[in-house]
C-alpha atoms as a PDB file:
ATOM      1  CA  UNK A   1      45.620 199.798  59.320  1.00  0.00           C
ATOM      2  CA  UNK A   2      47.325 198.208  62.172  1.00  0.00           C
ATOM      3  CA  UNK A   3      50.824 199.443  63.625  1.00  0.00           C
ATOM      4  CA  UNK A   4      53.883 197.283  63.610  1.00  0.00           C
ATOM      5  CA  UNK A   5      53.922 197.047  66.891  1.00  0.00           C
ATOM      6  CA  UNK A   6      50.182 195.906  67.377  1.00  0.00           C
ATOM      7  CA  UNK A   7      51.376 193.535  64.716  1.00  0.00           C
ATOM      8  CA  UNK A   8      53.496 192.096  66.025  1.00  0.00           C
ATOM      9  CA  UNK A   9      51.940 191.312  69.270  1.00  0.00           C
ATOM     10  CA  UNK A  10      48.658 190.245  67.314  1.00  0.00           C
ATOM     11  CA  UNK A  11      51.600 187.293  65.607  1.00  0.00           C
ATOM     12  CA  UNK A  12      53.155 186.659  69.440  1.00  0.00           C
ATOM     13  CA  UNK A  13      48.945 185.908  70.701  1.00  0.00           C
ATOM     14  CA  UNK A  14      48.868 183.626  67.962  1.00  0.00           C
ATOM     15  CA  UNK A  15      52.066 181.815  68.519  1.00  0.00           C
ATOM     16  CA  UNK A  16      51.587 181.289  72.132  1.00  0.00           C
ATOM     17  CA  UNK A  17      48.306 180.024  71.597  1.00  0.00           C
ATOM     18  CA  UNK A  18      49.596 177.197  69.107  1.00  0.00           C
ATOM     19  CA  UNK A  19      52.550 176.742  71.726  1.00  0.00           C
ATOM     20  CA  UNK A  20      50.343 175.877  74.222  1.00  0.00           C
ATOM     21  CA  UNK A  21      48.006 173.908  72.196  1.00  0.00           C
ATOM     22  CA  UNK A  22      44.707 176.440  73.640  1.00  0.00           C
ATOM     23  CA  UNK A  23      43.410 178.958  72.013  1.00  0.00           C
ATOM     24  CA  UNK A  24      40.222 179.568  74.701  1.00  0.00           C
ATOM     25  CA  UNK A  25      40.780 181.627  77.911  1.00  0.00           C
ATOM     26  CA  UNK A  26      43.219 180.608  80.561  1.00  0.00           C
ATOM     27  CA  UNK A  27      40.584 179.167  83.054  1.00  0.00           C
ATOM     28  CA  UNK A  28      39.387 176.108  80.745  1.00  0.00           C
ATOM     29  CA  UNK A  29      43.066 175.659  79.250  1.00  0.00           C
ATOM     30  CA  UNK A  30      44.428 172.142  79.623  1.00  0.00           C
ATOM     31  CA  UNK A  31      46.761 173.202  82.636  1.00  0.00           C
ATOM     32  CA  UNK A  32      43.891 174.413  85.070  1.00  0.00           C
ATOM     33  CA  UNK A  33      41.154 171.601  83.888  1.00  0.00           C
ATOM     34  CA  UNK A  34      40.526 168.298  82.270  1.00  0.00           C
ATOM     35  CA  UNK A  35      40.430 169.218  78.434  1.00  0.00           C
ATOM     36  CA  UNK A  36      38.967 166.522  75.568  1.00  0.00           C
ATOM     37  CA  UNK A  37      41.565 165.912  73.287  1.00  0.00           C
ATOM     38  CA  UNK A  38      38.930 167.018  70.333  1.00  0.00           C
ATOM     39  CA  UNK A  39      37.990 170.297  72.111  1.00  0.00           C
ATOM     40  CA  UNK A  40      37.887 172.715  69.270  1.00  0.00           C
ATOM     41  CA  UNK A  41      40.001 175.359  71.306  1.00  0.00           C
ATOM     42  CA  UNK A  42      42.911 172.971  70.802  1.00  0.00           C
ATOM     43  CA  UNK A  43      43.236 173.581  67.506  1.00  0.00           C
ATOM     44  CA  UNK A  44      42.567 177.414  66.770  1.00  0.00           C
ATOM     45  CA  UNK A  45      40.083 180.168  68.003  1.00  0.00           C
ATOM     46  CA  UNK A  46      36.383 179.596  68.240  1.00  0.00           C
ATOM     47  CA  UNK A  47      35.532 182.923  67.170  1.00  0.00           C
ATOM     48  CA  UNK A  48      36.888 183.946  63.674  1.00  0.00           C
ATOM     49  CA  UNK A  49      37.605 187.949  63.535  1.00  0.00           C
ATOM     50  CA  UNK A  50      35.215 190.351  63.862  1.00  0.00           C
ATOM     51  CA  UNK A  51      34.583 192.527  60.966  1.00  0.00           C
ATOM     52  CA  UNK A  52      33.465 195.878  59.892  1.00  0.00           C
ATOM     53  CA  UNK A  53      29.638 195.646  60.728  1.00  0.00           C
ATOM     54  CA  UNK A  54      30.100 193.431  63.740  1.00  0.00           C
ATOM     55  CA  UNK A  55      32.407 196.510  65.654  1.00  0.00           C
ATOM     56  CA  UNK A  56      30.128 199.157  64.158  1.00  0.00           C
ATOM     57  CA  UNK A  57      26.831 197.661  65.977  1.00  0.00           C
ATOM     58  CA  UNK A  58      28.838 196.862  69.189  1.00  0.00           C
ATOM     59  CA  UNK A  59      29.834 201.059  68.949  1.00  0.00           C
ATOM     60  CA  UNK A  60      26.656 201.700  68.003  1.00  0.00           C
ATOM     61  CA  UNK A  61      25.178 199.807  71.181  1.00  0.00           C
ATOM     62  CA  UNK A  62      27.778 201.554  73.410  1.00  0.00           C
ATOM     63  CA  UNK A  63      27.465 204.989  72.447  1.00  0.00           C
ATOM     64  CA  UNK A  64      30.744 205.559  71.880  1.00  0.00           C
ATOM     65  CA  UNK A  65      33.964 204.250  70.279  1.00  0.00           C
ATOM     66  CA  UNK A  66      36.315 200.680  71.453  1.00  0.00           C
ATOM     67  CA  UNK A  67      39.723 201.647  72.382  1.00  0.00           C
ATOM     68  CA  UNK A  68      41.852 201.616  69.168  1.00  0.00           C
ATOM     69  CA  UNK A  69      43.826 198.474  70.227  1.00  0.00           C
ATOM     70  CA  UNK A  70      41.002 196.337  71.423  1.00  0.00           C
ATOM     71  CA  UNK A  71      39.135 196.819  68.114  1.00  0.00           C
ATOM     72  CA  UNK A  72      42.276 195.861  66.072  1.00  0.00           C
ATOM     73  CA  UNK A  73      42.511 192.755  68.393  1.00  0.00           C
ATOM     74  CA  UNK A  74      38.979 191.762  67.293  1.00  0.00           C
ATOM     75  CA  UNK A  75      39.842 192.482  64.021  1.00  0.00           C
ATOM     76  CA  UNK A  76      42.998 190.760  63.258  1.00  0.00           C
ATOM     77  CA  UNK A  77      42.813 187.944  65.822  1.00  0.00           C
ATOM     78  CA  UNK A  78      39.994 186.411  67.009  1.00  0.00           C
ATOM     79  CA  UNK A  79      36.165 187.996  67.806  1.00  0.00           C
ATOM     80  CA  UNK A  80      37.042 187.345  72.028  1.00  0.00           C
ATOM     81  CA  UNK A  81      37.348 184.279  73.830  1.00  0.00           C
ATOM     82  CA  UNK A  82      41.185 183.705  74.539  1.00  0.00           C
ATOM     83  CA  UNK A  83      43.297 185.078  76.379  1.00  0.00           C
ATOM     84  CA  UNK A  84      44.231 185.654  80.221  1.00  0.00           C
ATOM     85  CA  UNK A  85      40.680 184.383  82.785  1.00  0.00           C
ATOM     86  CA  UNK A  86      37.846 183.374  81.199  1.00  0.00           C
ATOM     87  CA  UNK A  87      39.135 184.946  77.782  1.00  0.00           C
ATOM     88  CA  UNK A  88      38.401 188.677  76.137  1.00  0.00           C
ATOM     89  CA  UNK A  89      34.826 188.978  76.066  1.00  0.00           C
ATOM     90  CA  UNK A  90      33.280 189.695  72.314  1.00  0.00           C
ATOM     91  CA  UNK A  91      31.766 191.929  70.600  1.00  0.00           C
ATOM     92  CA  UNK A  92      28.273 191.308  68.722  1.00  0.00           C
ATOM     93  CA  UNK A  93      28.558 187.810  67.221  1.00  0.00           C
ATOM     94  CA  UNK A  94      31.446 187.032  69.357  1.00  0.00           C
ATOM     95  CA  UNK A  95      32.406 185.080  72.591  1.00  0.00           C
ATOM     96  CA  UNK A  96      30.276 185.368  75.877  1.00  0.00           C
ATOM     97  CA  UNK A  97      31.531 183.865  78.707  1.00  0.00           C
ATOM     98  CA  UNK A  98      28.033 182.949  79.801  1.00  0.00           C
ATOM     99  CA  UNK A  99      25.083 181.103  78.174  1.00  0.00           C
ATOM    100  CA  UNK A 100      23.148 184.289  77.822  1.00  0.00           C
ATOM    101  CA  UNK A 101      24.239 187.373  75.906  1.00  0.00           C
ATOM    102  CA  UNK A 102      26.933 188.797  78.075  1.00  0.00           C
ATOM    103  CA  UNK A 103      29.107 190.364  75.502  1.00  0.00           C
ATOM    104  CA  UNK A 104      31.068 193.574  75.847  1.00  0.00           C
ATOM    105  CA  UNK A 105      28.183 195.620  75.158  1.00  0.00           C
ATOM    106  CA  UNK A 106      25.635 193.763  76.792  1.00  0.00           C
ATOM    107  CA  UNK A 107      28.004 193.276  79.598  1.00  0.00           C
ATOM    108  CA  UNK A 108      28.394 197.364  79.918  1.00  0.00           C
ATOM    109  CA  UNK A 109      24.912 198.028  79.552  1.00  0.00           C
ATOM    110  CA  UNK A 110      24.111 195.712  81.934  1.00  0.00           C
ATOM    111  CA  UNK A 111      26.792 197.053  84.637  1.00  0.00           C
ATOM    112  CA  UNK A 112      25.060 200.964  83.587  1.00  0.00           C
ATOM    113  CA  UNK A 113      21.660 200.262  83.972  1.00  0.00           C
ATOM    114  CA  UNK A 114      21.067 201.984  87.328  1.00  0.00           C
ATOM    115  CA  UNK A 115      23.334 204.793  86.903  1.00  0.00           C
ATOM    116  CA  UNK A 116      26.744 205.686  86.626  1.00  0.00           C
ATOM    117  CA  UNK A 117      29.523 208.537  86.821  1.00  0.00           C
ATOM    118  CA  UNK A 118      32.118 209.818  84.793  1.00  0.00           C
ATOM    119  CA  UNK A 119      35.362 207.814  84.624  1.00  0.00           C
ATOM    120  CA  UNK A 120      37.498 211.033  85.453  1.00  0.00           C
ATOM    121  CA  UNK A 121      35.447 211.635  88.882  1.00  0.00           C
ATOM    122  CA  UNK A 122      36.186 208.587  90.145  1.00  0.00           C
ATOM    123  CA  UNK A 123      39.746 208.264  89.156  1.00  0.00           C
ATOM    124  CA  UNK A 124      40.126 211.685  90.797  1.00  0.00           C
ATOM    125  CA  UNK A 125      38.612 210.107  93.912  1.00  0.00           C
ATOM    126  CA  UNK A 126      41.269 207.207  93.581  1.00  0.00           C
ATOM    127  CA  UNK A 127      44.446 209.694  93.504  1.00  0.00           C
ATOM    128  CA  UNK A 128      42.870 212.050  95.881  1.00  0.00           C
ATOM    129  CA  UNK A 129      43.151 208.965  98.154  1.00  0.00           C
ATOM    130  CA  UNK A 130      46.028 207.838 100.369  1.00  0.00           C
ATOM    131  CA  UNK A 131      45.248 203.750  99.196  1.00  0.00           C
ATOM    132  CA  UNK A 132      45.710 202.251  96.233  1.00  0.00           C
ATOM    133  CA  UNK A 133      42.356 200.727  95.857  1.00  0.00           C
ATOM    134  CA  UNK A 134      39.296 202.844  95.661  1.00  0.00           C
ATOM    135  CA  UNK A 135      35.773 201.657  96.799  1.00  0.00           C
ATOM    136  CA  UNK A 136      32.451 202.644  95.077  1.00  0.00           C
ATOM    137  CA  UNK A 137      29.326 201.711  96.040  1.00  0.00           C
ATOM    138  CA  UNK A 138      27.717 198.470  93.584  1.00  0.00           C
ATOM    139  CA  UNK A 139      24.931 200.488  92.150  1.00  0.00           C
ATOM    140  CA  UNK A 140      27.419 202.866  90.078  1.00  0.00           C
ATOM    141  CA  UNK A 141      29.639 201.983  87.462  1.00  0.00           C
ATOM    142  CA  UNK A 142      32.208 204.335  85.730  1.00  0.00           C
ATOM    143  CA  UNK A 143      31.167 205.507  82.565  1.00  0.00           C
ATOM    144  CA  UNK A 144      32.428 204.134  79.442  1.00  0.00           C
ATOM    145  CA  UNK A 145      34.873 201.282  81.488  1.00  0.00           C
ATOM    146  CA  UNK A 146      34.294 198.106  79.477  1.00  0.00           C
ATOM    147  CA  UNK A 147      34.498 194.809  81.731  1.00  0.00           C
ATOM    148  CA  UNK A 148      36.554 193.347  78.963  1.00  0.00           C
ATOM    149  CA  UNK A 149      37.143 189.876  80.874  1.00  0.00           C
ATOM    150  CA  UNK A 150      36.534 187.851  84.195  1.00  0.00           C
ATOM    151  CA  UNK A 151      39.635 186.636  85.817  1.00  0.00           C
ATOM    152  CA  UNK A 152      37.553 184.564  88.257  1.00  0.00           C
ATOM    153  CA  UNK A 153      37.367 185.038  92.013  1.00  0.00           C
ATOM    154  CA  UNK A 154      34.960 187.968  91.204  1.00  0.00           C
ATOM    155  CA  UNK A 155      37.553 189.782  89.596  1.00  0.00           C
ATOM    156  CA  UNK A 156      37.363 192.054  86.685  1.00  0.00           C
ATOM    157  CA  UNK A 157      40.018 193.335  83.993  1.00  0.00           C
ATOM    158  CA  UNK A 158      38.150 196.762  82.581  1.00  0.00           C
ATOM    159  CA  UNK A 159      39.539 199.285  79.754  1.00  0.00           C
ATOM    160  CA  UNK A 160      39.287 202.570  79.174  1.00  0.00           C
ATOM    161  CA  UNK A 161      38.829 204.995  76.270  1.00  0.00           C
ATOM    162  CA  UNK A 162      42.542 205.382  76.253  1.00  0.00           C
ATOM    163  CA  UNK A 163      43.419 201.895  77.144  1.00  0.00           C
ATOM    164  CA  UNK A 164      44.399 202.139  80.787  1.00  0.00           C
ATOM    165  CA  UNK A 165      43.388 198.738  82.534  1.00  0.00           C
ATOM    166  CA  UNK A 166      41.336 198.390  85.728  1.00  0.00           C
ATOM    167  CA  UNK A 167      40.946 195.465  88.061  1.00  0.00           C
ATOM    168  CA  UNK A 168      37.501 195.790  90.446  1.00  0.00           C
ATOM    169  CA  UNK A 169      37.366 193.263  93.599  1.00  0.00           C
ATOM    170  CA  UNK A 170      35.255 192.881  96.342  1.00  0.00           C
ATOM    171  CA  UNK A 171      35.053 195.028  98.879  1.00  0.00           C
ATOM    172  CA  UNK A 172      35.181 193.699 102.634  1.00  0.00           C
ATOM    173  CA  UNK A 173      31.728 196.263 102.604  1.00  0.00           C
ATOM    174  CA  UNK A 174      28.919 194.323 101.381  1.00  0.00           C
ATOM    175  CA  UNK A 175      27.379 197.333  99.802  1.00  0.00           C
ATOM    176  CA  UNK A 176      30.408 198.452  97.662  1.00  0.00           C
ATOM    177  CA  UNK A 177      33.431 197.376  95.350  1.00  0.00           C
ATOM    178  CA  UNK A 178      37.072 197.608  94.416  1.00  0.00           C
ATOM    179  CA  UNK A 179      38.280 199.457  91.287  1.00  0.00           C
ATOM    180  CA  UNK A 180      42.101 200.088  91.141  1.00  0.00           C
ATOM    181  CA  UNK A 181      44.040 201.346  88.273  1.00  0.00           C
ATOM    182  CA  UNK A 182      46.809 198.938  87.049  1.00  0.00           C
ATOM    183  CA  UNK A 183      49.792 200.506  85.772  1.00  0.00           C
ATOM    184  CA  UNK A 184      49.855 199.076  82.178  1.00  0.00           C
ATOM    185  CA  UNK A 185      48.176 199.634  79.555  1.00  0.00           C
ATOM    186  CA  UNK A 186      46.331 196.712  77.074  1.00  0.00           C
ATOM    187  CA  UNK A 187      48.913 195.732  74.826  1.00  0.00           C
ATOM    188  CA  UNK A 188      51.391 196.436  77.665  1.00  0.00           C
ATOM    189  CA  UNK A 189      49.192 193.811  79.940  1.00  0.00           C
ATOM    190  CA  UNK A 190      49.191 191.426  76.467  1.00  0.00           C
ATOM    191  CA  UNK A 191      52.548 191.006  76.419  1.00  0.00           C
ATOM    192  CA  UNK A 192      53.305 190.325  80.089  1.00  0.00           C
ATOM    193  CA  UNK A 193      50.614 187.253  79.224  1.00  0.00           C
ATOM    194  CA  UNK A 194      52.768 186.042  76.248  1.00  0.00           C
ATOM    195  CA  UNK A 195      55.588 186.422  78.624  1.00  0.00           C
ATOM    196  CA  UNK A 196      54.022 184.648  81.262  1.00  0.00           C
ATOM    197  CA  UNK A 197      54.636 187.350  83.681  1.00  0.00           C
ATOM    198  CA  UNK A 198      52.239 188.637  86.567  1.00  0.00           C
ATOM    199  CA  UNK A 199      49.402 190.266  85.326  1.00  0.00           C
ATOM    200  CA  UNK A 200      48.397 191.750  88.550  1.00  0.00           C
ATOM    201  CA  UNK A 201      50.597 194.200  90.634  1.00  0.00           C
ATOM    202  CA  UNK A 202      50.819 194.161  94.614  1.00  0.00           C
ATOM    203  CA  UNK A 203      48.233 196.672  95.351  1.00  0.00           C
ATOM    204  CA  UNK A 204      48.514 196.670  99.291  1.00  0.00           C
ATOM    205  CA  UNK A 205      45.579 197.082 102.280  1.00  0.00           C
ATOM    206  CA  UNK A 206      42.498 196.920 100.934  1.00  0.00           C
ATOM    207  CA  UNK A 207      40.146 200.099 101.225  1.00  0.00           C
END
C-alpha cells in the first residue's frame, strides 16, 4: 500500500515524462541526443511495473530487502529505465543499462564480488573526516549500497537501506574512489528532478 505522498510523486514522474515527450533516462532524451520520432520511449515506459515475484527474486538475489520507496517505484511506475542519467536501473526482468545483465542485483553482486565492508564503517570514516568526499580503495564496496543508476562521467547515484543517496566519483588516486553522502533522500532527490532542480550539491576539494 503506497503513501499519499509516494503517490503523488509516482503521478508527478508520470506527468513529467508525458510533458517532455521521454519516458527513458535523461542521457538518450531528445534534448541531449538525436531521438527517432518512433522511438518507443516517446510514447510511455519500456518496462511495464514490476510485480510481486519479479522484487521477491531481485531480494532474494541480494540477500536482503529494497528500500521501501524504490520497490514501490518499481511497482507502481515503471520496472527501471527513466529517470535522471542513464535511467533507474531494474530489477529482474527490468531495464539494464548495458547489453549484458547489469541490473540492480547483478550490478551489486558484481560491485561485491571481491569483498566489501559494512555501510556504517565507512560512513563513520566519511564524518570522522574533515572533507566532504571520502575515498576507498576500488576493490571494496559498501555493503548493501545499490548502484541504482549511472549519471555518466563515471558517476554513480547509490541507495541505502534507509534511502539516503550516494554519489561515488573518481578519485585523482588511480587505485581508489569517491563516495560522498548527498543530503537528500530518494523521493527527496525525485522531486528536485520533476522540478528540474540540481541534483548534485557543491561538495568542495576533492579527497
Amino acid at each position: 500500500m503506497t503513501t499519499s505522498a509516494n503517490n503523488d510523486l509516482f503521478e508527478q514522474i508520470r506527468a513529467k515524462c508525458q510533458r517532455e515527450h521521454w519516458y527513458g533516462g535523461d542521457l538518450l532524451s531528445p534534448k541531449n541526443l538525436l531521438v527517432l520520432e518512433q522511438d518507443a520511449s516517446r510514447f510511455g515506459f519500456s518496462f511495464s511495473p514490476a510485480n510481486e515475484v519479479q522484487l521477491r527474486q531481485t531480494e532474494a538475489r541480494l540477500g536482503f530487502a529494497l528500500p521501501t520507496s524504490l520497490r514501490e517505484l518499481y511497482l507502481h511506475v515503471a520496472n527501471g529505465g527513466f529517470g535522471p542519467g542513464a535511467g533507474l536501473r531494474g530489477v529482474i526482468g527490468g531495464y539494464s543499462d548495458y547489453d549484458d545483465d547489469n541490473t540492480l542485483a547483478a550490478c551489486y553482486l558484481s560491485y561485491t564480488r571481491n569483498s566489501c565492508i559494512p555501510l556504517s564503517d565507512a560512513i563513520l570514516e566519511h564524518k570522522q573526516s574533515r572533507k566532504k568526499i571520502h575515498r576507498l580503495p576500488n576493490a571494496v564496496w559498501p555493503c548493501q549500497l545499490l548502484l541504482l543508476l549511472d549519471l555518466g562521467c563515471t558517476q554513480q547515484i547509490c541507495i541505502d537501506p534507509q534511502e539516503a543517496l550516494f554519489l561515488t566519483a573518481p578519485s585523482e588516486h588511480e587505485d581508489y574512489y569517491q563516495l560522498v553522502q548527498l543530503p537528500w533522500t530518494l523521493t527527496e532527490w525525485l522531486w528536485r528532478w520533476i522540478r528540474n532542480e540540481e541534483l548534485l550539491p557543491i561538495t568542495g576539494e576533492a579527497a
